[in-house]
Protein backbone atom coordinates (compact mmCIF):
# COMPACT_ATOMS: atom_id res chain seq x y z
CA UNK A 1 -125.53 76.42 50.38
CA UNK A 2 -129.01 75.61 49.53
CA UNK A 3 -130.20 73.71 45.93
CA UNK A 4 -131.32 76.99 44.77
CA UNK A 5 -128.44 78.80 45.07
CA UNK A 6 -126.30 75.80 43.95
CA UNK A 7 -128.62 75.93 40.80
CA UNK A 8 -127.89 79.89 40.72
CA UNK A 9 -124.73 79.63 40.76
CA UNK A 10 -124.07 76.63 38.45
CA UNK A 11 -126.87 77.12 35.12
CA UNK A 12 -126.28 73.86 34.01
CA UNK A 13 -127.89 72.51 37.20
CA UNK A 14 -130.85 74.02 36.41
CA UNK A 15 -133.91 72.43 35.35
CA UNK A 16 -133.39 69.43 37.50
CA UNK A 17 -136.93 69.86 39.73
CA UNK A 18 -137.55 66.76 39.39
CA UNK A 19 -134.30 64.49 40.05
CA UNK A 20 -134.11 66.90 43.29
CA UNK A 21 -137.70 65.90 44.24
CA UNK A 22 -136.53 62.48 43.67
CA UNK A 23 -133.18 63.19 45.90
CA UNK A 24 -135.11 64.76 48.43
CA UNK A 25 -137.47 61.80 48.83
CA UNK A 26 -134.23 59.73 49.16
CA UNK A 27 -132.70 61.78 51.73
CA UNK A 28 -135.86 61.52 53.96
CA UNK A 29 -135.85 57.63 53.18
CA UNK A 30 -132.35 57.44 54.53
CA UNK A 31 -132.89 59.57 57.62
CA UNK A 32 -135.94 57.05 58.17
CA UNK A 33 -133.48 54.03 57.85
CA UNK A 34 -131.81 55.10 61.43
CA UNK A 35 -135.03 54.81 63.28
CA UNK A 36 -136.73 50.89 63.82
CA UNK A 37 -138.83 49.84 61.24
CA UNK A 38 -140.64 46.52 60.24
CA UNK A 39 -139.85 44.72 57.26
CA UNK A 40 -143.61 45.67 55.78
CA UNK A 41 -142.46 49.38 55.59
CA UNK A 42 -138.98 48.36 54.16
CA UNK A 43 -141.25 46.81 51.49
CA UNK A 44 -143.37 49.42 51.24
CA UNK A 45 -140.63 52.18 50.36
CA UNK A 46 -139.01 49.70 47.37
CA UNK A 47 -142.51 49.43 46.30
CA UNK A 48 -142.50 53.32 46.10
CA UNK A 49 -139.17 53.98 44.37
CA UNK A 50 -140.76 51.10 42.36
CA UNK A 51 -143.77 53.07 41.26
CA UNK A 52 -142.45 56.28 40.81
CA UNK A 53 -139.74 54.84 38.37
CA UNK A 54 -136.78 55.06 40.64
CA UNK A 55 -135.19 51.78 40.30
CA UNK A 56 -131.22 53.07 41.10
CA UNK A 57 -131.27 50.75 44.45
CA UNK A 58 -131.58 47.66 42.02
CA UNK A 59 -129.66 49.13 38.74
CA UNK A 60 -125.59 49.09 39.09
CA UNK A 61 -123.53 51.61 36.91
CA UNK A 62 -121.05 50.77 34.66
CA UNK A 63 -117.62 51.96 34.56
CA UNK A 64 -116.83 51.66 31.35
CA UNK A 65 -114.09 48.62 31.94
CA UNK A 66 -116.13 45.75 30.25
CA UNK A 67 -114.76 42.84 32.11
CA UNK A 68 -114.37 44.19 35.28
CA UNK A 69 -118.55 45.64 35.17
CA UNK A 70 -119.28 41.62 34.66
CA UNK A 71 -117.09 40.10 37.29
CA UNK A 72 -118.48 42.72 40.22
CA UNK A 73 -121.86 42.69 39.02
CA UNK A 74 -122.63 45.28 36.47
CA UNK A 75 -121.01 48.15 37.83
CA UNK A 76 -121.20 50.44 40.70
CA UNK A 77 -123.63 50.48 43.06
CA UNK A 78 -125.45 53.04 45.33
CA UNK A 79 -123.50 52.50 49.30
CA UNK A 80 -120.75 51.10 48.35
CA UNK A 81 -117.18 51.82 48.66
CA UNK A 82 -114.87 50.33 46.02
CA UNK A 83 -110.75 50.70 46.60
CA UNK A 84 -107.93 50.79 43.82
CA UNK A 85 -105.32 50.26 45.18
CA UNK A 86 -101.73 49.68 43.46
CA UNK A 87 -97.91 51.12 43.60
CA UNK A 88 -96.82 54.73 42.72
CA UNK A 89 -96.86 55.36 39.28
CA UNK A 90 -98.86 52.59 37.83
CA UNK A 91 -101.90 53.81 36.25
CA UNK A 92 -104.55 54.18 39.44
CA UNK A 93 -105.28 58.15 38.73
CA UNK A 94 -105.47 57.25 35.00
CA UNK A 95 -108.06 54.69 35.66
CA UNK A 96 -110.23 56.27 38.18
CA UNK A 97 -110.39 59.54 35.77
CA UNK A 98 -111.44 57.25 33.28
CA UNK A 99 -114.11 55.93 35.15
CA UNK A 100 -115.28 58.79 36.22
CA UNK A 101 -115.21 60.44 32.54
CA UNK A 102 -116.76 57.22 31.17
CA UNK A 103 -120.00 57.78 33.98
CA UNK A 104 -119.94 61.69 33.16
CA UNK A 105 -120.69 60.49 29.67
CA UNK A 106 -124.29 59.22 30.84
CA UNK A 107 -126.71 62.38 30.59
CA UNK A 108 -128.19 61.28 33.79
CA UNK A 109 -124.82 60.87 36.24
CA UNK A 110 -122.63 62.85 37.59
CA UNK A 111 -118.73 61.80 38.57
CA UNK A 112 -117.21 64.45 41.41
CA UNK A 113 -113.26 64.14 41.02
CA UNK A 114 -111.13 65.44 44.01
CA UNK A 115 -107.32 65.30 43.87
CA UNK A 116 -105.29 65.81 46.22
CA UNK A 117 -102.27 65.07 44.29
CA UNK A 118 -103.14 67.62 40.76
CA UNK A 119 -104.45 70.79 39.84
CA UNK A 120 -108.04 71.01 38.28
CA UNK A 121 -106.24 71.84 35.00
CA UNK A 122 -103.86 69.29 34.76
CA UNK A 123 -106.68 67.09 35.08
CA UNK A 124 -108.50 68.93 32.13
CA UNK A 125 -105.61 68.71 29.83
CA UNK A 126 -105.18 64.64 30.94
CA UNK A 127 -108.91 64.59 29.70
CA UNK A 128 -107.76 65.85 26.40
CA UNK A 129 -105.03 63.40 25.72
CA UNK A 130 -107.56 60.67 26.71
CA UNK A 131 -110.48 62.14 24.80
CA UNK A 132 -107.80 62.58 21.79
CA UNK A 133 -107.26 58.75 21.55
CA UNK A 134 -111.13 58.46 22.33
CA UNK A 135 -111.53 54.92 24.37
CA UNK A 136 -112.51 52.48 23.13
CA UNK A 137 -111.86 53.32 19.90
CA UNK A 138 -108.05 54.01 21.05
CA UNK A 139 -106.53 55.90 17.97
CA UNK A 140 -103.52 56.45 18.38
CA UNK A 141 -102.43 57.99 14.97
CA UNK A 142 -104.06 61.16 15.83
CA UNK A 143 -102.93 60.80 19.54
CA UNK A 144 -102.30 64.32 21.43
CA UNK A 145 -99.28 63.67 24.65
CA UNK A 146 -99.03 66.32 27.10
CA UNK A 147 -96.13 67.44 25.45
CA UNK A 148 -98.10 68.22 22.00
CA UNK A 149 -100.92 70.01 23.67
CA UNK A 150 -98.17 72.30 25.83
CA UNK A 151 -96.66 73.01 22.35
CA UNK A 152 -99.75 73.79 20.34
CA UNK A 153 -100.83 76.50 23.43
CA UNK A 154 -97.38 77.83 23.91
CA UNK A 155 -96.77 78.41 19.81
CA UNK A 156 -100.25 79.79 19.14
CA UNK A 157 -100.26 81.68 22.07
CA UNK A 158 -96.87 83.06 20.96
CA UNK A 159 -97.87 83.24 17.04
CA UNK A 160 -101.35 85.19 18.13
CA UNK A 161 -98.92 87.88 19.90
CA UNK A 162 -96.75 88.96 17.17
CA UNK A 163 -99.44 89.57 14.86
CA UNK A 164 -101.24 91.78 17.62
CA UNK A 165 -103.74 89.58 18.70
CA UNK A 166 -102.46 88.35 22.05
CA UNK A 167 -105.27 90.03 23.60
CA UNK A 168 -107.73 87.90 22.07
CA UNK A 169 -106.43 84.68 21.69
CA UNK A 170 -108.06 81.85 24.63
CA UNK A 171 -107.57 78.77 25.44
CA UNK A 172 -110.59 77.12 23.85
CA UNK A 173 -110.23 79.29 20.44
CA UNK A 174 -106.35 77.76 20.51
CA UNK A 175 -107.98 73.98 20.93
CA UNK A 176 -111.12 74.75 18.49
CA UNK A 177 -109.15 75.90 15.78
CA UNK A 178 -106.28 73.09 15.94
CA UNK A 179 -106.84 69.93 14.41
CA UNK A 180 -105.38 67.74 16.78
CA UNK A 181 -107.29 69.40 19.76
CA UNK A 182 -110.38 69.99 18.15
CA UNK A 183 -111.62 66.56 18.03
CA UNK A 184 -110.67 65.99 21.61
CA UNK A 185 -112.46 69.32 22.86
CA UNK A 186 -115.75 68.24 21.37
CA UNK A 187 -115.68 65.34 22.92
CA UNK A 188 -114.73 66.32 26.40
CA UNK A 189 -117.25 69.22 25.81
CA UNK A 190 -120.43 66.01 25.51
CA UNK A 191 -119.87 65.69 29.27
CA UNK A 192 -117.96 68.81 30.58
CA UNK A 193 -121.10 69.82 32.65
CA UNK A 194 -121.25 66.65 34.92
CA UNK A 195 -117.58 65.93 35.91
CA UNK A 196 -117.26 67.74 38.70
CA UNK A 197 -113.46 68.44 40.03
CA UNK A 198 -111.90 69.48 42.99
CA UNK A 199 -107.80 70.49 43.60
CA UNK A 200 -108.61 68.94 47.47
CA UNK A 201 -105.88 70.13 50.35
CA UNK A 202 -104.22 67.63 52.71
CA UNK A 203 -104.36 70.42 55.54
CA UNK A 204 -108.06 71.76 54.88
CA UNK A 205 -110.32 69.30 52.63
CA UNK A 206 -111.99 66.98 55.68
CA UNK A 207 -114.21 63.83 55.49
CA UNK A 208 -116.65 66.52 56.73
CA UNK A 209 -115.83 69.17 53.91
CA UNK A 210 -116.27 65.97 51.25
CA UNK A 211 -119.75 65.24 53.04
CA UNK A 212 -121.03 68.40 52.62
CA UNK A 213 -119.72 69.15 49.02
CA UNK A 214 -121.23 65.30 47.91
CA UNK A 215 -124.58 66.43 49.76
CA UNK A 216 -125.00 69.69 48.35
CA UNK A 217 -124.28 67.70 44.34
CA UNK A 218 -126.83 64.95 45.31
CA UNK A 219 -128.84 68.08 46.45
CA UNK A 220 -128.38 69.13 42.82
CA UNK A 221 -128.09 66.19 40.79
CA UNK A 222 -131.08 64.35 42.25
CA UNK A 223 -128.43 62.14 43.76
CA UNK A 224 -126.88 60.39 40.65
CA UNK A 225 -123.20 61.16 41.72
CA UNK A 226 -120.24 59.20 42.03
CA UNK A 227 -117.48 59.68 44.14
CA UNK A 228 -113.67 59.95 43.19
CA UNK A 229 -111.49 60.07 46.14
CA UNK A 230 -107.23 60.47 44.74
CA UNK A 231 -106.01 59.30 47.27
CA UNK A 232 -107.50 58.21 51.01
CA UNK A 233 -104.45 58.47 52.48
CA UNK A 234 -104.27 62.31 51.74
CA UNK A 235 -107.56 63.40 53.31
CA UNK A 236 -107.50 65.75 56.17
CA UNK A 237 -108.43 65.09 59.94
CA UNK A 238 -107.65 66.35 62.81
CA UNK A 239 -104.65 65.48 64.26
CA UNK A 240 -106.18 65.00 67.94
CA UNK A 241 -108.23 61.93 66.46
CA UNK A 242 -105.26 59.88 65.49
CA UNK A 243 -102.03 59.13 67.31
CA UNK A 244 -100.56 57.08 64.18
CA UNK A 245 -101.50 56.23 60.40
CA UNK A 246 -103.39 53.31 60.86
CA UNK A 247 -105.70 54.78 63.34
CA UNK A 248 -106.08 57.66 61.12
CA UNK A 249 -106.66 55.40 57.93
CA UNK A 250 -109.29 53.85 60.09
CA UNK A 251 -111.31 56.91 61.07
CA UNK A 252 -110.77 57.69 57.11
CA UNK A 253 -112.58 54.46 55.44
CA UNK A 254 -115.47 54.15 57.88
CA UNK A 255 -116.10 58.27 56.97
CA UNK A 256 -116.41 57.15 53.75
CA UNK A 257 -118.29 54.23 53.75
CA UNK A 258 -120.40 55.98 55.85
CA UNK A 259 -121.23 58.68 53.22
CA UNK A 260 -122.00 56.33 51.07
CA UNK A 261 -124.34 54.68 52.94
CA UNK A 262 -125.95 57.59 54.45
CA UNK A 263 -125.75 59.73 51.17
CA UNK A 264 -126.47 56.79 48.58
CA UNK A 265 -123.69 57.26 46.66
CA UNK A 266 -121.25 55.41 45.37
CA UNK A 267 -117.58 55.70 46.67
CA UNK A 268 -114.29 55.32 44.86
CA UNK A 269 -111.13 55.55 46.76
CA UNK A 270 -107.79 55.41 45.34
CA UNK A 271 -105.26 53.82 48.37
CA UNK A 272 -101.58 53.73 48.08
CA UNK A 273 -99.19 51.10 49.03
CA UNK A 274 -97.33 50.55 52.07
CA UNK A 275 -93.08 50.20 52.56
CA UNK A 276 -93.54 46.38 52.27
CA UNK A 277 -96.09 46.27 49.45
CA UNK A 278 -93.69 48.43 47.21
CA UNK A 279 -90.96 46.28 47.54
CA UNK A 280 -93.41 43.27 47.27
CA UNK A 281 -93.21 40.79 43.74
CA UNK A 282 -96.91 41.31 43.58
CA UNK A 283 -98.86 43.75 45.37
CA UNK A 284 -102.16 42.92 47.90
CA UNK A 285 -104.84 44.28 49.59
CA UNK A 286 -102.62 43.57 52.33
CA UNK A 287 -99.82 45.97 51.44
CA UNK A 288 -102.31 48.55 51.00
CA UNK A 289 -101.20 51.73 53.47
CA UNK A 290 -103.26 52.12 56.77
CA UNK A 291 -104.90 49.71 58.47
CA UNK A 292 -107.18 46.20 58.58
CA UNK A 293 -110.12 48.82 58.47
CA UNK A 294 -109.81 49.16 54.40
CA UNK A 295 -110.71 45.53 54.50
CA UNK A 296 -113.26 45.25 56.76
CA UNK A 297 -115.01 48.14 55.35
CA UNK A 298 -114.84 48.11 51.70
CA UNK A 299 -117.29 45.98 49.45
CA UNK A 300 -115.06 46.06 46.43
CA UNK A 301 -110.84 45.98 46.57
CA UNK A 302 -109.47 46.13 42.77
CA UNK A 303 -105.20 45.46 42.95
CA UNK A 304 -103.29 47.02 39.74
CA UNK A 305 -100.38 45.00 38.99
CA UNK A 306 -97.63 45.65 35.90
CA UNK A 307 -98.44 42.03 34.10
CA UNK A 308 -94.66 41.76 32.94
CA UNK A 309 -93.76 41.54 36.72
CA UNK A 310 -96.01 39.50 37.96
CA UNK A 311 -95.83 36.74 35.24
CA UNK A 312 -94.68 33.12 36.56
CA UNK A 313 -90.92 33.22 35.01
CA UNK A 314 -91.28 29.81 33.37
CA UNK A 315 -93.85 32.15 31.00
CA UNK A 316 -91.29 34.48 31.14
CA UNK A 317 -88.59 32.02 29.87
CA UNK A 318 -91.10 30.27 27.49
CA UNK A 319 -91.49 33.94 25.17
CA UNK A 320 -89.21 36.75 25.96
CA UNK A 321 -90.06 38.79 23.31
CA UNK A 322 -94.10 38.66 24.16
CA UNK A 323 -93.33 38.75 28.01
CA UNK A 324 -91.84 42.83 27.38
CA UNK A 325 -95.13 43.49 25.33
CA UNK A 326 -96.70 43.00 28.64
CA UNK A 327 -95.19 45.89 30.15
CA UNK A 328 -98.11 48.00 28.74
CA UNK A 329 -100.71 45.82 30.60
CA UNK A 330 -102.01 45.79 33.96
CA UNK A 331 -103.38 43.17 35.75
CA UNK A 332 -106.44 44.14 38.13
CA UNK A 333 -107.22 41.95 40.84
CA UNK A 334 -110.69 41.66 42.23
CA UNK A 335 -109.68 40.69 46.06
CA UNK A 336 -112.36 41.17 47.53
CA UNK A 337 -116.16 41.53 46.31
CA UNK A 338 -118.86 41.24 48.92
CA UNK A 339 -121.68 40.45 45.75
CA UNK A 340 -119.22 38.02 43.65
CA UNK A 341 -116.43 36.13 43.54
CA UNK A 342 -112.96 37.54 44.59
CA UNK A 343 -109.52 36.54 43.03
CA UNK A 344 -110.46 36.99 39.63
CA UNK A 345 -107.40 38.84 37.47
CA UNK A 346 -108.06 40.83 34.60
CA UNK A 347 -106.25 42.65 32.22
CA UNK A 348 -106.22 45.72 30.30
CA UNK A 349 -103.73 47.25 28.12
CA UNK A 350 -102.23 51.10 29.41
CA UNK A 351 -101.75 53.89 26.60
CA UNK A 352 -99.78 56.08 29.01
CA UNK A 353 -98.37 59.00 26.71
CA UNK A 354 -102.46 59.26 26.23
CA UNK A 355 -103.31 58.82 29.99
CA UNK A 356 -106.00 56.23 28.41
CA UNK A 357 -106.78 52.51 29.29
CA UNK A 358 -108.16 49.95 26.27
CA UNK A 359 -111.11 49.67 28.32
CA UNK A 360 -112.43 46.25 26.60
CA UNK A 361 -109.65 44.14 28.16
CA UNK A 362 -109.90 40.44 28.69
CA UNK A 363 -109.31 37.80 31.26
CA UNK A 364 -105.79 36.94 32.14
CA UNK A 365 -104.43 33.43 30.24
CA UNK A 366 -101.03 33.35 31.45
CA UNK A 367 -100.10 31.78 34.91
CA UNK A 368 -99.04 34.64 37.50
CA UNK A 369 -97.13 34.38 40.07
CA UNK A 370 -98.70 34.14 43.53
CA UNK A 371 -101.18 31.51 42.12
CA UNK A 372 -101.72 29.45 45.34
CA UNK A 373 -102.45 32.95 46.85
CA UNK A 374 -105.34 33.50 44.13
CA UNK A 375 -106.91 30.07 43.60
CA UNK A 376 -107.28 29.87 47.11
């Protein structure tokens, strides 16, 4: 598909001659990086981007998580590929949505979501519950679960029929004209245009297919998109490559680190945990599901860990009663960081009815256990 019938077929593209010029300029940059050059011309094209105002080599992009931005430099960064990794069920879609809605919210970015594991619309009405506690505000008094916003559609959908206007009735005049979902829909409406979202396939969506859809966005976008991968293990290959998981993982995290590289963009993979690493105390980048290759090739690995379980039990014993408060917090673990220090634990506090992170967090004070492991 080419930019101008990406444009034609998505208005809110339009306009956006000049990021594409910019993109463009990028793309032959990058095709220039495979071929020899001296250091003078790799000077020479930073003094360029330089000139022309393009500093997005030298400025990271925040994710919205306060305390983790600082510890891995400022943000994301153009090439690199950053994994979350953590057991089923603890929070990782709910934080990489949140990133991605949090860099959608930044007139100039893009965030391109692709789930493997949920439906486009699921994913809109997560946004809703999120956007209804509005992070980092997090208000929960006017909180909207899942459950409320099934109930409000269902009973005004219903309501709209016996008075003879089921006909007429939508989706967005149900959430415009509710108070609970009002607020929420404006909200998610300030960056509706630039999160992009995908219901991927396990049999059909390829490293290739994610290539080409990323390439055709920075294409589009002039290049300011970030990647969402949920999850890596899910991506489609053909079976021929790989005769097991690991070598399949492998072929996997070097595709993607390789699209970042080669498309500029930055890459966030979601990774799930292995046999060993669910039945683990505390989850590593060790227990992560594949192979050594998700080391090796990613620049940032963030671990999510429940705080209640992972809390030396003398701090356990010490305060009961504040140990189960920590049930709502997560732990992330920075364990590896090719511009910063690794080993550095976070924490931030979950909102789950509201699919929402406190983003603001703080560093963790209690000991963990595991803490030879991490001062090491």
């Amino acid at each position: 598909m080419s930019t101008r019938r990406f444009e034609d077929e998505n208005p809110d593209y339009q306009g956006q001659s000049d990021p594409a010029r910019q993109s463009r300029r990028r793309t032959s940059s990058r095709h220039a990086a495979h071929m020899p050059r001296t250091l003078a011309q790799v000077l020479n094209e930073a003094n360029d981007m330089v000139v022309r105002g393009d500093l997005s080599e030298f400025v990271p992009l925040p994710t919205g998580f306060d305390p983790l931005d600082g510890l891995i430099g400022g943000g994301l960064r153009k090439t690199e590929l950053v994994l979350l990794g953590g057991a089923q069920g603890i929070g990782k879609t709910i934080c990489a949505l949140q990133m991605a809605r949090n860099i959608a919210m930044r007139n100039d970015q893009y965030a391109f979501y692709l789930s493997y594991e949920h439906t486009e619309t699921h994913l809109l009405n997560r946004l809703l519950c999120l956007e209804s506690v509005n992070p980092p505000e997090i208000d929960t008094k006017r909180g909207l679960r899942l459950k409320d916003l099934y109930d409000i559609i269902i009973t005004e959908r219903a309501r709209s029929t016996l008075r003879g206007r089921g006909d007429g009735i939508t989706l967005q005049s149900i959430l415009r004209e509710n108070e609970q979902t009002s607020f929420p829909l404006a909200r998610l409406g300030s960056y509706a245009d630039r999160l992009i979202v995908v219901k991927a396939s396990p049999v059909v969506t390829t490293l290739r297919t994610i290539r080409e859809m990323t390439m055709r966005l920075c294409e589009a976008t002039g290049g300011n998109v970030t990647v969402f991968i949920d999850y890596l293990q899910k991506i489609a290959i053909h079976p021929e490559r790989a005769t097991d998981e690991a070598e399949k993982v492998t072929i996997i995290v070097e595709g993607l680190k390789d699209m970042a590289l080669a498309l500029g963009v930055p890459v966030v993979a979601i990774v799930a945990a292995d046999r060993e690493g669910l039945q683990a105390n505390r989850l590593h980048l060790y227990h992560l599901r594949g192979s050594s290759a998700l080391d090796y090739e990613c620049d940032i690995a963030i671990i999510m860990n429940n705080k209640y379980h992972i809390l030396a039990k003398d701090a356990v014993s010490f305060n009961p009663y504040q140990a189960r408060q920590f049930r709502e917090w997560l732990v992330f673990t920075i364990e590896k960081n090719r511009a910063g220090r690794a080993m550095q634990d976070m924490e931030f506090q979950l909102y789950a009815p509201y699919f929402a992170f406190d983003p603001r967090g703080q560093r963790v004070q209690q000991q963990l256990i595991d803490d030879k492991l991490i001062e090491k």
